[in-house]
N, C-alpha and C. Protein backbone atom coordinates (compact mmCIF):
# COMPACT_ATOMS: atom_id res chain seq x y z
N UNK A 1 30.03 21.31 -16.01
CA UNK A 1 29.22 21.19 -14.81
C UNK A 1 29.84 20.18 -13.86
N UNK A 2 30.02 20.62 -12.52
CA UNK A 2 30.46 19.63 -11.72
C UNK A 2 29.47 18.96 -11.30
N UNK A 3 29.62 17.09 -11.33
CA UNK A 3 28.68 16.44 -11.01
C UNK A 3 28.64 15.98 -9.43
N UNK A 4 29.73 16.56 -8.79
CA UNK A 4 29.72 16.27 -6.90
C UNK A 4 28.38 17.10 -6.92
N UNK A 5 28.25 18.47 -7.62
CA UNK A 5 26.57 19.42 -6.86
C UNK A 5 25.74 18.67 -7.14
N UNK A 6 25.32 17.56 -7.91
CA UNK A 6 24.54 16.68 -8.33
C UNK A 6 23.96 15.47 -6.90
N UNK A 7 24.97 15.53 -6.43
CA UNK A 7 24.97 14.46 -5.46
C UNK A 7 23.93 14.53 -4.26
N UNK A 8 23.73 15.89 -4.07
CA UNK A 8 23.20 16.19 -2.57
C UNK A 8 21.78 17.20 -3.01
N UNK A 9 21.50 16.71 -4.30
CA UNK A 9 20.27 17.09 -4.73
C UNK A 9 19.15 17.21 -4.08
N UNK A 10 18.14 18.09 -3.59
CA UNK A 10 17.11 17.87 -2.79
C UNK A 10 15.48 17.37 -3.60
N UNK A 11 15.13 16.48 -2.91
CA UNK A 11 14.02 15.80 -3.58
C UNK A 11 12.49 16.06 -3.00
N UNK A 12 11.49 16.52 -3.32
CA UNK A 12 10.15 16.62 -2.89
C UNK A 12 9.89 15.07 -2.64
N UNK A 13 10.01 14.34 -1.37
CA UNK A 13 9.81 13.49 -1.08
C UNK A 13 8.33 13.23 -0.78
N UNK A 14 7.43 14.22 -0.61
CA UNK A 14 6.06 14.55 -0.54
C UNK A 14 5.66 14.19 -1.74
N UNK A 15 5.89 14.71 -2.80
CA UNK A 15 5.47 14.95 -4.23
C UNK A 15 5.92 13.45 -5.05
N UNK A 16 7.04 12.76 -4.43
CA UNK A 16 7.43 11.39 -4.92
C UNK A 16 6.44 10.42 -4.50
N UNK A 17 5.86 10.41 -3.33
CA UNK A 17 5.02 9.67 -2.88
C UNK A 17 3.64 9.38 -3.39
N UNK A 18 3.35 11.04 -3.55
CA UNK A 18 2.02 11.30 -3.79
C UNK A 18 1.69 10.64 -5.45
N UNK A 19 2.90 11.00 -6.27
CA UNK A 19 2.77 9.95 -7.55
C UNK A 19 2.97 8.59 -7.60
N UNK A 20 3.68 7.74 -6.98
CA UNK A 20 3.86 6.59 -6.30
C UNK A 20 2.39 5.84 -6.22
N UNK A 21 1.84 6.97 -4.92
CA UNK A 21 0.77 6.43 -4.70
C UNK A 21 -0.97 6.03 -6.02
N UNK A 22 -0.42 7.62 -6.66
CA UNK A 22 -1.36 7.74 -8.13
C UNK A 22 -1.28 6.99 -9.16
N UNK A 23 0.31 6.36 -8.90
CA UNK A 23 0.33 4.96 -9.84
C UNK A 23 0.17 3.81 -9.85
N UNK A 24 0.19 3.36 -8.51
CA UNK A 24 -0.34 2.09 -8.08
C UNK A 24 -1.84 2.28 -8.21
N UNK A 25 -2.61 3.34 -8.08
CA UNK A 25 -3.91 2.91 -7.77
C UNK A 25 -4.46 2.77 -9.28
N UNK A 26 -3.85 4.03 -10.07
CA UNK A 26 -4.06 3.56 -11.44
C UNK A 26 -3.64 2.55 -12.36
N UNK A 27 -2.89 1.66 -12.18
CA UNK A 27 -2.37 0.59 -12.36
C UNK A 27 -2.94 -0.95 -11.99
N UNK A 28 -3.02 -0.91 -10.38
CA UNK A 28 -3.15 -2.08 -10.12
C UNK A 28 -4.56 -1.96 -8.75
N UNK A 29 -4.83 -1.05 -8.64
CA UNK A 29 -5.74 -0.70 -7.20
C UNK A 29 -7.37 -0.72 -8.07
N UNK A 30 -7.44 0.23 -8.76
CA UNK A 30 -8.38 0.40 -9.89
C UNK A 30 -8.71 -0.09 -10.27
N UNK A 31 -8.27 -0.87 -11.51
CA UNK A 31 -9.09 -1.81 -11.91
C UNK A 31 -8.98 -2.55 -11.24
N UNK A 32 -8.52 -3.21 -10.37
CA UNK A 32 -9.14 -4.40 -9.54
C UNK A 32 -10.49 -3.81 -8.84
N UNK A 33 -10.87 -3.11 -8.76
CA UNK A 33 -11.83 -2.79 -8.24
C UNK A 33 -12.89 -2.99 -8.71
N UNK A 34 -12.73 -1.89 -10.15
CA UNK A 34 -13.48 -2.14 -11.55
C UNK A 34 -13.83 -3.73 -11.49
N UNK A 35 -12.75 -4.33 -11.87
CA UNK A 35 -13.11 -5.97 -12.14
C UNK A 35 -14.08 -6.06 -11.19
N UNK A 36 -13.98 -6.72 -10.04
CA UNK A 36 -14.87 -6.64 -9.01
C UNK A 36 -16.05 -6.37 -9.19
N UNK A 37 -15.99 -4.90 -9.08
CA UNK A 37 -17.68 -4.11 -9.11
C UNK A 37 -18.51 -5.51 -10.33
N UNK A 38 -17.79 -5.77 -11.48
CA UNK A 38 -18.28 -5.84 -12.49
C UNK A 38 -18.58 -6.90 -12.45
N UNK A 39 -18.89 -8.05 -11.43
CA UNK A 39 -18.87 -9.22 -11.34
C UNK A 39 -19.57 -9.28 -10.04
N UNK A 40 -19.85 -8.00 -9.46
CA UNK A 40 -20.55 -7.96 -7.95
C UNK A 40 -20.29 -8.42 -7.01
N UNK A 41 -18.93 -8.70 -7.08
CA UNK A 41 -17.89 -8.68 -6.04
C UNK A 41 -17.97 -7.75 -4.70
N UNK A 42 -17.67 -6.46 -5.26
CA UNK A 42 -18.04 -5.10 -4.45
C UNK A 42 -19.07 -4.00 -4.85
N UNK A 43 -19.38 -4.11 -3.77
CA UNK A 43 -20.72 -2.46 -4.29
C UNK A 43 -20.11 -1.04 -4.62
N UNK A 44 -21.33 -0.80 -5.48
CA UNK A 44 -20.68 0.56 -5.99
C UNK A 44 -21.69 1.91 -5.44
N UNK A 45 -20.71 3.00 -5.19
CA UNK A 45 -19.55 2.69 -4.61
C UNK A 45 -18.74 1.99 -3.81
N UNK A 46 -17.39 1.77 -3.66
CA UNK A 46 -17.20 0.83 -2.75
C UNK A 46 -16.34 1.85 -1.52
N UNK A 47 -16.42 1.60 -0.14
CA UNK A 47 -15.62 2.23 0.62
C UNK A 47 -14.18 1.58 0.50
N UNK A 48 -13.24 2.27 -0.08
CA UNK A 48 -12.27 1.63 0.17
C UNK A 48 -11.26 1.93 1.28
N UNK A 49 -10.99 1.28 1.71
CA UNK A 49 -10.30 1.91 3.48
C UNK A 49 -8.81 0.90 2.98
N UNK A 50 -8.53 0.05 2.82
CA UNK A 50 -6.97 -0.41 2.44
C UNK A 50 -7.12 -1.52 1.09
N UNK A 51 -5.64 -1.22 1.05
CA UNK A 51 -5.24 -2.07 -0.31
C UNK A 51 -3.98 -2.21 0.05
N UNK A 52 -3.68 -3.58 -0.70
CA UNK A 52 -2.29 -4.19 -0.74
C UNK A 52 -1.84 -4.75 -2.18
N UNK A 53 -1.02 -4.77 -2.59
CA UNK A 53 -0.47 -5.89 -3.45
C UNK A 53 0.99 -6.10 -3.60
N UNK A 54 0.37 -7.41 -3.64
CA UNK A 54 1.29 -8.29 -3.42
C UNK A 54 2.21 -8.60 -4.66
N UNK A 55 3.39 -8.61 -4.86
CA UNK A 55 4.39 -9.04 -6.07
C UNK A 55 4.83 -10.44 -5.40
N UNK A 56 5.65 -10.81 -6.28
CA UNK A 56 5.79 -11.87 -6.51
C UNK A 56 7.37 -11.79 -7.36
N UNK A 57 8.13 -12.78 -7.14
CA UNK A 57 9.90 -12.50 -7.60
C UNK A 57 9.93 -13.32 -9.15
N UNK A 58 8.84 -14.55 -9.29
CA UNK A 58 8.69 -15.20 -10.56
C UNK A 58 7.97 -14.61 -11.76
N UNK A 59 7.63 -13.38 -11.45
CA UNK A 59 6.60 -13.27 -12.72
C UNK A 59 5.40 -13.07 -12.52
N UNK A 60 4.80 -13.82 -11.67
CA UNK A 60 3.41 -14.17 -11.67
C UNK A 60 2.78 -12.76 -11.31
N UNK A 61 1.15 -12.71 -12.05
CA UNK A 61 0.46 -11.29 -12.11
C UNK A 61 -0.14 -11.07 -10.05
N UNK A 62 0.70 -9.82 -9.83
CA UNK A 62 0.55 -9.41 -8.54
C UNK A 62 -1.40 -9.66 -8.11
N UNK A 63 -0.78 -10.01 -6.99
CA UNK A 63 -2.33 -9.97 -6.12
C UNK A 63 -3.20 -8.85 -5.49
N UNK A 64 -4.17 -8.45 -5.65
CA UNK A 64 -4.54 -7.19 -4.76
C UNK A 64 -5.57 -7.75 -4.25
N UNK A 65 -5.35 -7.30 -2.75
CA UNK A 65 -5.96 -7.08 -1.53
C UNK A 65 -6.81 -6.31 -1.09
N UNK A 66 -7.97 -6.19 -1.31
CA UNK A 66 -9.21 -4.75 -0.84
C UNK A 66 -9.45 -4.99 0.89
N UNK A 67 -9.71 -4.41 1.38
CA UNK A 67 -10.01 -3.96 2.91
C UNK A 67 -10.05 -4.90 3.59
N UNK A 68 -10.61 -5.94 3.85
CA UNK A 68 -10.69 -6.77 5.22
C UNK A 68 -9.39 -8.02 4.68
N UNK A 69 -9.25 -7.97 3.19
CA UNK A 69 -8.43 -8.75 2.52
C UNK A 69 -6.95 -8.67 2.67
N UNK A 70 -6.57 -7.22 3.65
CA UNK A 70 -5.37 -6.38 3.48
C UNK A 70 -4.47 -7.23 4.89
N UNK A 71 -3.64 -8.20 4.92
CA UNK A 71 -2.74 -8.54 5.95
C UNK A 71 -1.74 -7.76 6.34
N UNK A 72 -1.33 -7.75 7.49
CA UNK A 72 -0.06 -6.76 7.88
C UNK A 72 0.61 -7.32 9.43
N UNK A 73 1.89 -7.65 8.90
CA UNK A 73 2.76 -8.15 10.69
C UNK A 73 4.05 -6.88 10.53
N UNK A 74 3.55 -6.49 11.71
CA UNK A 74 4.76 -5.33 11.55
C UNK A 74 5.81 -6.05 12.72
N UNK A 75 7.28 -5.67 13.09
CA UNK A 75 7.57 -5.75 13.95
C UNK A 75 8.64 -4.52 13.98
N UNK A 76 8.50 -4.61 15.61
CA UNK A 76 9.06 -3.30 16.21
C UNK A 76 11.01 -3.22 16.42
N UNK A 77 11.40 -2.54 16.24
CA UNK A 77 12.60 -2.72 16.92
C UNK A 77 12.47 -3.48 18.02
N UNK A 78 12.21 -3.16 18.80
CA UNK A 78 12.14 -3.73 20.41
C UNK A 78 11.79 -5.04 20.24
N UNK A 79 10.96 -5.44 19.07
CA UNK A 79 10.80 -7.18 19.16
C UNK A 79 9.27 -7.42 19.20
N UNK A 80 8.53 -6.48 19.24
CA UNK A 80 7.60 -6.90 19.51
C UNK A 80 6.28 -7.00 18.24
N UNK A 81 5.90 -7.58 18.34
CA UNK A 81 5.41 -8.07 16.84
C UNK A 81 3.22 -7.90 16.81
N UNK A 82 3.05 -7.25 15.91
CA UNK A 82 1.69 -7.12 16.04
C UNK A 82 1.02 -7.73 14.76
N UNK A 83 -0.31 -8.29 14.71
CA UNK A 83 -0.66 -8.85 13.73
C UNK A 83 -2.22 -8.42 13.68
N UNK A 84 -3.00 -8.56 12.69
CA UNK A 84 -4.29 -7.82 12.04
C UNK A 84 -4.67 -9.09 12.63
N UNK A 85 -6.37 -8.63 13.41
CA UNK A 85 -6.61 -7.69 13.59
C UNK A 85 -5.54 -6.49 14.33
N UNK A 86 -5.74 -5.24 13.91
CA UNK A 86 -4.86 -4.41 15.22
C UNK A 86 -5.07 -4.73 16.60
N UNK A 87 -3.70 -4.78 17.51
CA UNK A 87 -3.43 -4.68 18.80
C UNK A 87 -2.96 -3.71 19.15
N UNK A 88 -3.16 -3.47 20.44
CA UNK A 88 -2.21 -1.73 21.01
C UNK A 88 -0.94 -2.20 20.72
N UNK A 89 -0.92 -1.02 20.58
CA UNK A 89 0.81 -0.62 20.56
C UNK A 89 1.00 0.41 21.40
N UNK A 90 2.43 0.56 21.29
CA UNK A 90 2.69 1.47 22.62
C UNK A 90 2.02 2.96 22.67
N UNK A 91 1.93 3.44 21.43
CA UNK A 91 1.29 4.94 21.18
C UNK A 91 -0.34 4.38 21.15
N UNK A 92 -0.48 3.46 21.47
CA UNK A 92 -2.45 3.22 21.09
C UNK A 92 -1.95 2.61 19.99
N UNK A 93 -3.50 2.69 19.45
CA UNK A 93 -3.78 1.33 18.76
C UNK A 93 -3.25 1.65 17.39
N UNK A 94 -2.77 0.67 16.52
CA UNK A 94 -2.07 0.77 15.19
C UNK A 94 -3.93 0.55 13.93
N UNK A 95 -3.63 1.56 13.29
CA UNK A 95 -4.81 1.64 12.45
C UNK A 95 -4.52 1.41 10.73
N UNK A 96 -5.05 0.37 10.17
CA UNK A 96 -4.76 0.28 8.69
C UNK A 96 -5.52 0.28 7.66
């Protein structure tokens, strides 16, 4: 088998994501939630509209972030830098 056809392999980049996404939540999104609920932290159900977590390069057990908890500074090529709450951006407003 030549391994150059190997190279330019096509990938369901849809389908990579979508498990990506099914593993973080089962992993680290989830039960943090769980925990939570269970301590009446958050109501159940809870709306969840964003999540973050946070790693860390030492080790230490990642942080998660539920909805109003979720920070974000994006910046643009052009330089221009937006910070939570959302501000317009050039297409309207940036939503997270």
């Amino acid at each position: 088998m030549n391994t150059s056809e190997n190279q330019f392999q096509e990938y369901d980049w849809a389908e990579i994501a979508r498990n990506a996404s099914k593993h973080f939540m089962d992993i680290f999104i989830t039960p943090e939630v769980m925990r939570r609920q269970a301590i009446g932290e958050l109501p159940q159900p809870v709306d969840l509209r964003a999540a973050q977590i946070i790693f860390y390069p030492d080790g230490k057990k990642p942080t998660v972030r539920i909805n109003s908890e979720v920070k974000l500074s994006v910046r643009s090529f052009l330089g221009w830098i937006f910070r939570n709450p959302c501000e317009p951006g050039i297409n309207g407003n940036w939503e997270i």
